[in-house]
Protein backbone atom coordinates (compact mmCIF):
# COMPACT_ATOMS: atom_id res chain seq x y z
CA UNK A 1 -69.55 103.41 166.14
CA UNK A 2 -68.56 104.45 169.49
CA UNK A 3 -66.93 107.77 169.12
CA UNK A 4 -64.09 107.70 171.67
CA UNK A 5 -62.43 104.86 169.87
CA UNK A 6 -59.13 105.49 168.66
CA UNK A 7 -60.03 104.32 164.65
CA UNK A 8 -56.58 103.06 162.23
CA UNK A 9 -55.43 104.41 159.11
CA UNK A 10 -55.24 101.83 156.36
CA UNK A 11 -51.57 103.21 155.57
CA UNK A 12 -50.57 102.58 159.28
CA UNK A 13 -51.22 98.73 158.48
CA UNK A 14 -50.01 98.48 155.07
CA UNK A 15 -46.06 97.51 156.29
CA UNK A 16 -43.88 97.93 159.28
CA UNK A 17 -41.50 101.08 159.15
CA UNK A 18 -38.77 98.88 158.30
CA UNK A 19 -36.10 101.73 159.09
CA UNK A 20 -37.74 104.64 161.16
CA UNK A 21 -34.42 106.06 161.58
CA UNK A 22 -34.50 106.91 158.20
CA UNK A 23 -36.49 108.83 155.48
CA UNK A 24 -38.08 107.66 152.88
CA UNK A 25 -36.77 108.70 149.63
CA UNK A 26 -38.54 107.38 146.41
CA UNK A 27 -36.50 105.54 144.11
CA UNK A 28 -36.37 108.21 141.46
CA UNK A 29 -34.17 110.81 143.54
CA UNK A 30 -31.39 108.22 144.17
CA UNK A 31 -31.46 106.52 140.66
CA UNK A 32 -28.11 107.19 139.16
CA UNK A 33 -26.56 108.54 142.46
CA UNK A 34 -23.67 107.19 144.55
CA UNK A 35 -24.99 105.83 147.80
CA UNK A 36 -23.65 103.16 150.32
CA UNK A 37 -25.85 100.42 151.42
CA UNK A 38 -25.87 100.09 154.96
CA UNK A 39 -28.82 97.29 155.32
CA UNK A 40 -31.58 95.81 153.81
CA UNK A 41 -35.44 93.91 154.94
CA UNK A 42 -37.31 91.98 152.43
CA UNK A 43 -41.18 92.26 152.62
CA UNK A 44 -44.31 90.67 151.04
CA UNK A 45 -45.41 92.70 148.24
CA UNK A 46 -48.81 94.33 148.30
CA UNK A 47 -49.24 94.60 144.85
CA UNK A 48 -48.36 90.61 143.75
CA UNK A 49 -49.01 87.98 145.69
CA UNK A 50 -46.18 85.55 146.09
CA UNK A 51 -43.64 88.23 145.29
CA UNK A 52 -41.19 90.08 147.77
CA UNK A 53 -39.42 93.55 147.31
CA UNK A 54 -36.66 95.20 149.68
CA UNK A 55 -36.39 98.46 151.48
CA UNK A 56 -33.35 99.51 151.54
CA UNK A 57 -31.26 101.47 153.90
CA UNK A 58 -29.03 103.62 152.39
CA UNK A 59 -26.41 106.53 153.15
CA UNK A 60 -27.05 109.67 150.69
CA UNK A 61 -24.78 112.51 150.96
CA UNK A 62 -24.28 111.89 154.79
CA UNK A 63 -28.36 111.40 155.23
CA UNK A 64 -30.40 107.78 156.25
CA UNK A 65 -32.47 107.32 153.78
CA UNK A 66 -34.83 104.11 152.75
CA UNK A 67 -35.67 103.12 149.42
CA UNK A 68 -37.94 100.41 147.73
CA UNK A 69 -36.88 98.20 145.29
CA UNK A 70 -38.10 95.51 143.47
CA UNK A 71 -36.91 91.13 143.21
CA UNK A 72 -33.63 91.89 140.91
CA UNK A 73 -32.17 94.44 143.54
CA UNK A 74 -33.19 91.62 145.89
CA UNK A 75 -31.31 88.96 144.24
CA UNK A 76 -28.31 90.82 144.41
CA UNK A 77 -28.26 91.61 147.65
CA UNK A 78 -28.93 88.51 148.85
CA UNK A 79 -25.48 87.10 147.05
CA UNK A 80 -23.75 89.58 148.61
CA UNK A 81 -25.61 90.24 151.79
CA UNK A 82 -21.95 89.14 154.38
CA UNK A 83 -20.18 92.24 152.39
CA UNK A 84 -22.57 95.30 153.22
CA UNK A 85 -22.30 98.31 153.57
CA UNK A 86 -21.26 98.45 149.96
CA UNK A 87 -20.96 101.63 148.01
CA UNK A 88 -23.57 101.35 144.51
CA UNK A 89 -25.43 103.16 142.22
CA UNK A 90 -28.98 102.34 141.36
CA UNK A 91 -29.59 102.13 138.01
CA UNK A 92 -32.19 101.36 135.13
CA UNK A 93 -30.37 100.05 132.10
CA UNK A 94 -31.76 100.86 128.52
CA UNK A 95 -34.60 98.94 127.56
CA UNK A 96 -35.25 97.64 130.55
CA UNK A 97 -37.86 97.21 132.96
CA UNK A 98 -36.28 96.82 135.78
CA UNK A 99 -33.59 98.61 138.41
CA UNK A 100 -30.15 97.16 139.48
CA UNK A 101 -27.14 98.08 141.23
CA UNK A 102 -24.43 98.97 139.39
């Protein structure tokens, strides 16, 4: 291997920054918290092939944040994708195994 050669990190490849403006905040620190959704990019999922998720970009407490979620999250903000920014919560209701917005 020639040594001068500028060599990638895997977790450069794995997916675009969809938002560099903002930081990326795991879903667990927002869940249950009011945020407004400014904008969203759906992305090929890594984990299942076929299936999409969304990073979200999101205004906490005055800060850009971005946020994963999963195909329900998705759904709905696809229906309502004309109306953003919309002011949410993210939530996980009982017995469930998924996240929505509330």
């Amino acid at each position: 291997m020639e040594q001068n050669k500028q060599i990638t990190n895997y977790s450069e490849l794995k997916h675009e920054n969809a938002f560099p403006e903002a930081e990326k905040t795991e879903l667990i620190t927002v869940l249950n918290k009011p945020l407004v959704i400014l904008d969203y990019k759906v992305l090929p999922s890594t984990i299942a092939e076929g299936k999409e998720f969304v990073v979200i970009l999101a205004d906490l407490n005055d800060k850009k944040v971005t946020i994963n979620c999963g195909e329900v999250v998705r759904k709905q903000l696809d229906a309502i994708k004309d109306k953003l920014p919309i002011r949410t919560t993210i939530t996980k209701q009982k017995g469930k195994r998924y996240y929505t917005l509330s």
